[in-house]
N, C-alpha and C. Protein backbone atom coordinates (compact mmCIF):
# COMPACT_ATOMS: atom_id res chain seq x y z
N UNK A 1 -25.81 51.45 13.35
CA UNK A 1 -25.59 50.97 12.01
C UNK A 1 -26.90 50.40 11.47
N UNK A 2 -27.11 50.06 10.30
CA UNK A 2 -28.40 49.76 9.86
C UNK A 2 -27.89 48.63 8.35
N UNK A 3 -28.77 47.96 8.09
CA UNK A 3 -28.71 46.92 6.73
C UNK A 3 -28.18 47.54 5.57
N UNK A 4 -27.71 46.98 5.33
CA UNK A 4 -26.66 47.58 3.77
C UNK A 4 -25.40 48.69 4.24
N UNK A 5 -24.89 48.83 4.93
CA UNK A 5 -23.68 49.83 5.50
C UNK A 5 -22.77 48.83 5.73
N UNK A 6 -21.65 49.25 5.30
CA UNK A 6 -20.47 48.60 5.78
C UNK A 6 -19.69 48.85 6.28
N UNK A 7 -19.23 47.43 7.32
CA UNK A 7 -18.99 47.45 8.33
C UNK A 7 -17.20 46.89 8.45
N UNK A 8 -16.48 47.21 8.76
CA UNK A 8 -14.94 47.17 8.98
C UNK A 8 -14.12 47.60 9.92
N UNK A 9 -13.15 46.75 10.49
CA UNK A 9 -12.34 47.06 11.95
C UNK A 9 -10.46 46.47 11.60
N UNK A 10 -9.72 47.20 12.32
CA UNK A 10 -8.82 46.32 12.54
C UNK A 10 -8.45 46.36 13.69
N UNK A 11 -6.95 45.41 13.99
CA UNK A 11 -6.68 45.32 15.16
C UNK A 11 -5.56 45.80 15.43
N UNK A 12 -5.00 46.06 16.91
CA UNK A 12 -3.56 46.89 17.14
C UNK A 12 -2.99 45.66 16.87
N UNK A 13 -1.48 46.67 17.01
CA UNK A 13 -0.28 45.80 16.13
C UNK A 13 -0.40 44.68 17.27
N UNK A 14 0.03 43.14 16.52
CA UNK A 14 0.34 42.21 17.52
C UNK A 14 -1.02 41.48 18.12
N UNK A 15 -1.70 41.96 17.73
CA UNK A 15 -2.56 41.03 19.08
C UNK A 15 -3.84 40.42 18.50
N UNK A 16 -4.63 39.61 18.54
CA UNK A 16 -5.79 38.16 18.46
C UNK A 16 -6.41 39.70 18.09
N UNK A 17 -7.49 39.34 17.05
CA UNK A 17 -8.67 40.06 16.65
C UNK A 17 -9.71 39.49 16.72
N UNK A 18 -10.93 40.33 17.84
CA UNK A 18 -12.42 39.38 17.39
C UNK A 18 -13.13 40.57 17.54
N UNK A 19 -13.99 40.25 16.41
CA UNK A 19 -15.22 41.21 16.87
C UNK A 19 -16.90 40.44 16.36
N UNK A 20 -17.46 41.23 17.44
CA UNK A 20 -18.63 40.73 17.52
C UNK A 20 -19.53 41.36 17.49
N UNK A 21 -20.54 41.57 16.88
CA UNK A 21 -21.64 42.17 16.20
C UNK A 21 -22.44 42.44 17.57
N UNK A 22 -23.31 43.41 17.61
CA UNK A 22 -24.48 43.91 19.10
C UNK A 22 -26.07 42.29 18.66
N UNK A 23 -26.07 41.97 19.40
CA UNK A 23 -27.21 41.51 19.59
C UNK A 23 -28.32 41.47 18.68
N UNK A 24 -28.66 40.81 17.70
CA UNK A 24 -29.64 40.90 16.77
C UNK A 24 -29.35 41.86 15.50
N UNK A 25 -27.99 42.06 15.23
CA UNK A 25 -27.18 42.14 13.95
C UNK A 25 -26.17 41.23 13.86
N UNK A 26 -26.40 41.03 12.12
CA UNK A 26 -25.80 39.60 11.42
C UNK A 26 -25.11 40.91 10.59
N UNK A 27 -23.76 40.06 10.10
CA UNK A 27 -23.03 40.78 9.32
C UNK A 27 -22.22 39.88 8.56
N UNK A 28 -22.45 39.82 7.24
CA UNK A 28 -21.22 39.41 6.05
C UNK A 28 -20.12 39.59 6.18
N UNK A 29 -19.18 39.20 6.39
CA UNK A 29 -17.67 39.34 6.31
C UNK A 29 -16.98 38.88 4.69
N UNK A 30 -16.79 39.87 4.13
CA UNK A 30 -15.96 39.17 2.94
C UNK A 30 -14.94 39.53 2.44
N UNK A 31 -13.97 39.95 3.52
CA UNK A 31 -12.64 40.16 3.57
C UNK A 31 -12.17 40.30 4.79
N UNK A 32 -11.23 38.68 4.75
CA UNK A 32 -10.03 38.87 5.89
C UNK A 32 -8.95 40.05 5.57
N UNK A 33 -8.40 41.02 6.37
CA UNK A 33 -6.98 41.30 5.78
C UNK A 33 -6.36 41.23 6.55
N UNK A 34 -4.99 40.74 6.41
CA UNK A 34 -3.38 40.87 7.25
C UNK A 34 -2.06 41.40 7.01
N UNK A 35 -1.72 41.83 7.43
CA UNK A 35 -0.05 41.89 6.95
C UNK A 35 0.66 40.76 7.45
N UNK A 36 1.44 40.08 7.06
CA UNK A 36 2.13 38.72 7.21
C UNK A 36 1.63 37.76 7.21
N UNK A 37 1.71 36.85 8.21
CA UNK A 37 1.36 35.64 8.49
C UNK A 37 0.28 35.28 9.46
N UNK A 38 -1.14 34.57 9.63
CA UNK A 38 -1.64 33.97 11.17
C UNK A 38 -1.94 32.61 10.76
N UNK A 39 -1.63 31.94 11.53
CA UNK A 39 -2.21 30.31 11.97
C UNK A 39 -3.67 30.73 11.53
N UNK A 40 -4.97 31.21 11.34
CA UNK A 40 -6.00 31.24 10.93
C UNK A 40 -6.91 32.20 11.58
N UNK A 41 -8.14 32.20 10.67
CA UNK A 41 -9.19 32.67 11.11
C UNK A 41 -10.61 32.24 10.66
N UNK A 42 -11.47 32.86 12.00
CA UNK A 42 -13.12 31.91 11.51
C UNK A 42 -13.74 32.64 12.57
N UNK A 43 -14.95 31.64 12.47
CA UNK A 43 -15.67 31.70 13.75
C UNK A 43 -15.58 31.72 15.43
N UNK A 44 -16.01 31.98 15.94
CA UNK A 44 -16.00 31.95 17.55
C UNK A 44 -16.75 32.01 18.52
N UNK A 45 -17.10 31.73 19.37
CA UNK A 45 -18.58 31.42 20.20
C UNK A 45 -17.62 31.92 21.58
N UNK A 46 -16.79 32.44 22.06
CA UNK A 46 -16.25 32.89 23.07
C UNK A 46 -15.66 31.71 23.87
N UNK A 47 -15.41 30.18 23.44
CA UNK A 47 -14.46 29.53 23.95
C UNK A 47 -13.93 28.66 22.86
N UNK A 48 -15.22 27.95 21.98
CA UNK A 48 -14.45 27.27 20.72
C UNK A 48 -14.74 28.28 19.25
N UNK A 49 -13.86 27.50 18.69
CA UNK A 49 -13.44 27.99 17.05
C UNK A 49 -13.53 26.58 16.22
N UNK A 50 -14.47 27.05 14.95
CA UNK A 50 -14.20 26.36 13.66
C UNK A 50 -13.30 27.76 12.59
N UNK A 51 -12.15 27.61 12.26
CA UNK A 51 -11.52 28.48 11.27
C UNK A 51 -11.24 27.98 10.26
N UNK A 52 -10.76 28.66 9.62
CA UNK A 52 -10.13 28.58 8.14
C UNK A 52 -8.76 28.46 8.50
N UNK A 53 -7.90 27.88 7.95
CA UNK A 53 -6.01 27.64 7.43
C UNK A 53 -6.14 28.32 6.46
N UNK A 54 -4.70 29.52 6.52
CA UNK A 54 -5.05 30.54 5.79
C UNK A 54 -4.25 29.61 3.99
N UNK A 55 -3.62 28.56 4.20
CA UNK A 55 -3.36 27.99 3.33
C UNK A 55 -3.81 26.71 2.68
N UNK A 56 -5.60 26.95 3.02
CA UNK A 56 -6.54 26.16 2.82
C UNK A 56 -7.56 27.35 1.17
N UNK A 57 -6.94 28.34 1.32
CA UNK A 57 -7.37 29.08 0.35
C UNK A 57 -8.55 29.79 0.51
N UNK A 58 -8.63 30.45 2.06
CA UNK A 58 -9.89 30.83 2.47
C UNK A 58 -9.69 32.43 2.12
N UNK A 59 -9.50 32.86 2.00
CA UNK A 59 -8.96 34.51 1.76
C UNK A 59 -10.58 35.03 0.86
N UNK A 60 -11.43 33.58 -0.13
CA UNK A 60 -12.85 34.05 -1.19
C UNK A 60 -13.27 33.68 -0.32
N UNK A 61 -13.21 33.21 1.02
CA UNK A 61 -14.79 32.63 2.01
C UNK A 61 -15.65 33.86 2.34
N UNK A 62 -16.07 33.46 2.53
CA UNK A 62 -17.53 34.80 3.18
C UNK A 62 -18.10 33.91 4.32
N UNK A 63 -17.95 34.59 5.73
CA UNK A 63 -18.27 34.19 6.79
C UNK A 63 -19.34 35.45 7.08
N UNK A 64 -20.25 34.10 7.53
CA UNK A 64 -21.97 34.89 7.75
C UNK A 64 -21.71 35.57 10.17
N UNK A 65 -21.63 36.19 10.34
CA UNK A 65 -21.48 36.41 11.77
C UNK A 65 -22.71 37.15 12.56
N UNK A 66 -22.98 36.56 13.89
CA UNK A 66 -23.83 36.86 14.85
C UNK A 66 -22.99 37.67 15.98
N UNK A 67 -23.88 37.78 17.09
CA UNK A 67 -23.44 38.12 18.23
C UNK A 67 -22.84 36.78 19.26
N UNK A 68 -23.46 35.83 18.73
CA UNK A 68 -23.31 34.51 19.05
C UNK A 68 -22.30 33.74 18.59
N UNK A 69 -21.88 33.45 17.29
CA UNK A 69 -20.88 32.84 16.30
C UNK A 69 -20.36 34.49 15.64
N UNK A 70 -18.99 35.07 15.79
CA UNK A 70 -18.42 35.81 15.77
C UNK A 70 -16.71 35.64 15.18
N UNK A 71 -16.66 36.84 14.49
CA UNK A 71 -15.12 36.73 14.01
C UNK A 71 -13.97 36.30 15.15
N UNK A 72 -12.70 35.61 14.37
CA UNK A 72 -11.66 35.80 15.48
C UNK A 72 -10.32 35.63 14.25
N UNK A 73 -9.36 36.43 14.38
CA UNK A 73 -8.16 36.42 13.39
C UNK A 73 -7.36 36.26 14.68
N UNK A 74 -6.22 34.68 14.27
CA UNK A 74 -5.12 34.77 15.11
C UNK A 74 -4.49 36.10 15.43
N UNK A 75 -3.53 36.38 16.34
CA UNK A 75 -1.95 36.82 16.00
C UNK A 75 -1.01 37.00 14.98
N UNK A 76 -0.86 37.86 14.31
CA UNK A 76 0.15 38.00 13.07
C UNK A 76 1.33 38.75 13.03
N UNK A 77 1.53 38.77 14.30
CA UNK A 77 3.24 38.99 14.68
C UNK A 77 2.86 40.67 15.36
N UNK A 78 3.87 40.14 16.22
CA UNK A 78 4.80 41.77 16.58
C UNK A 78 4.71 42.53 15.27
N UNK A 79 4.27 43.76 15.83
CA UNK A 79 4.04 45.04 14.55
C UNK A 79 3.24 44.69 13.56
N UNK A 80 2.88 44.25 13.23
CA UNK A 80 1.35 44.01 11.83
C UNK A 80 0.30 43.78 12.57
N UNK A 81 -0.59 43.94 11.57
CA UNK A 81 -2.20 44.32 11.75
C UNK A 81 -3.08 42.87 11.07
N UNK A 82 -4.04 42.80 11.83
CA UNK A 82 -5.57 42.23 11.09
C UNK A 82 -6.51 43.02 11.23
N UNK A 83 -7.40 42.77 9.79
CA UNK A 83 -8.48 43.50 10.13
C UNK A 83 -9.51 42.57 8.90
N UNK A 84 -10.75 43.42 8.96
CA UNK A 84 -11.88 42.36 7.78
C UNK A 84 -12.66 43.90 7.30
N UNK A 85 -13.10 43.73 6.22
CA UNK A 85 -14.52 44.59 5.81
C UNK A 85 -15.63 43.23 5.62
N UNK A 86 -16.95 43.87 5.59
CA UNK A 86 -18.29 43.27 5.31
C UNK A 86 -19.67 43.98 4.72
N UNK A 87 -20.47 43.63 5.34
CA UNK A 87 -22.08 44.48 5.24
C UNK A 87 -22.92 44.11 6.21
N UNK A 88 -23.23 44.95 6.77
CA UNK A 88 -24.28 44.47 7.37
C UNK A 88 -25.92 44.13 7.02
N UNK A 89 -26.30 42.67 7.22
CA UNK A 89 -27.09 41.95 6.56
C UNK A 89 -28.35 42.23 7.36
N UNK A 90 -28.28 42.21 8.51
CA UNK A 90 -29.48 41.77 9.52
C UNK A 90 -29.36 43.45 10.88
């Protein structure tokens, strides 16, 4: 992938979404998407999380992500999906 291409994933039905950029690519995130409901999403360093409450009105945030500090979308039930689009910045 290279700077200015965008970049987007989702996840199988049911289950925690993270993804994490290769090593010395940064990527814009500026869209969570879900079907239903999750307790939140944010950042992740592979043991802690600073997130968003999705009823904190984060849905306009734009989360800046490394290989280091990386996406993570709860769980949003049996059968529905998460996923995000972005760009890649770096």
């Amino acid at each position: 992938m290279a700077v200015g291409e965008v970049v987007s994933g989702m996840s199988a039905a049911g289950t925690i979404f993270t993804f994490q950029p290769a090593v010395g690519v940064e990527v814009m995130v500026s869209s969570v998407l879900r079907s239903g409901t999750t307790d939140a999403y944010g950042l992740y360093d592979g043991v802690n999380w600073a997130y968003f409450l999705t009823n904190d009105n984060a849905l306009n945030q734009k989360l800046f992500i490394t290989n280091s500090l990386y996406l993570k979308i709860n769980t949003v039930g049996a059968g529905l999906y998460s996923g995000f689009s972005g760009i890649q910045i770096k």
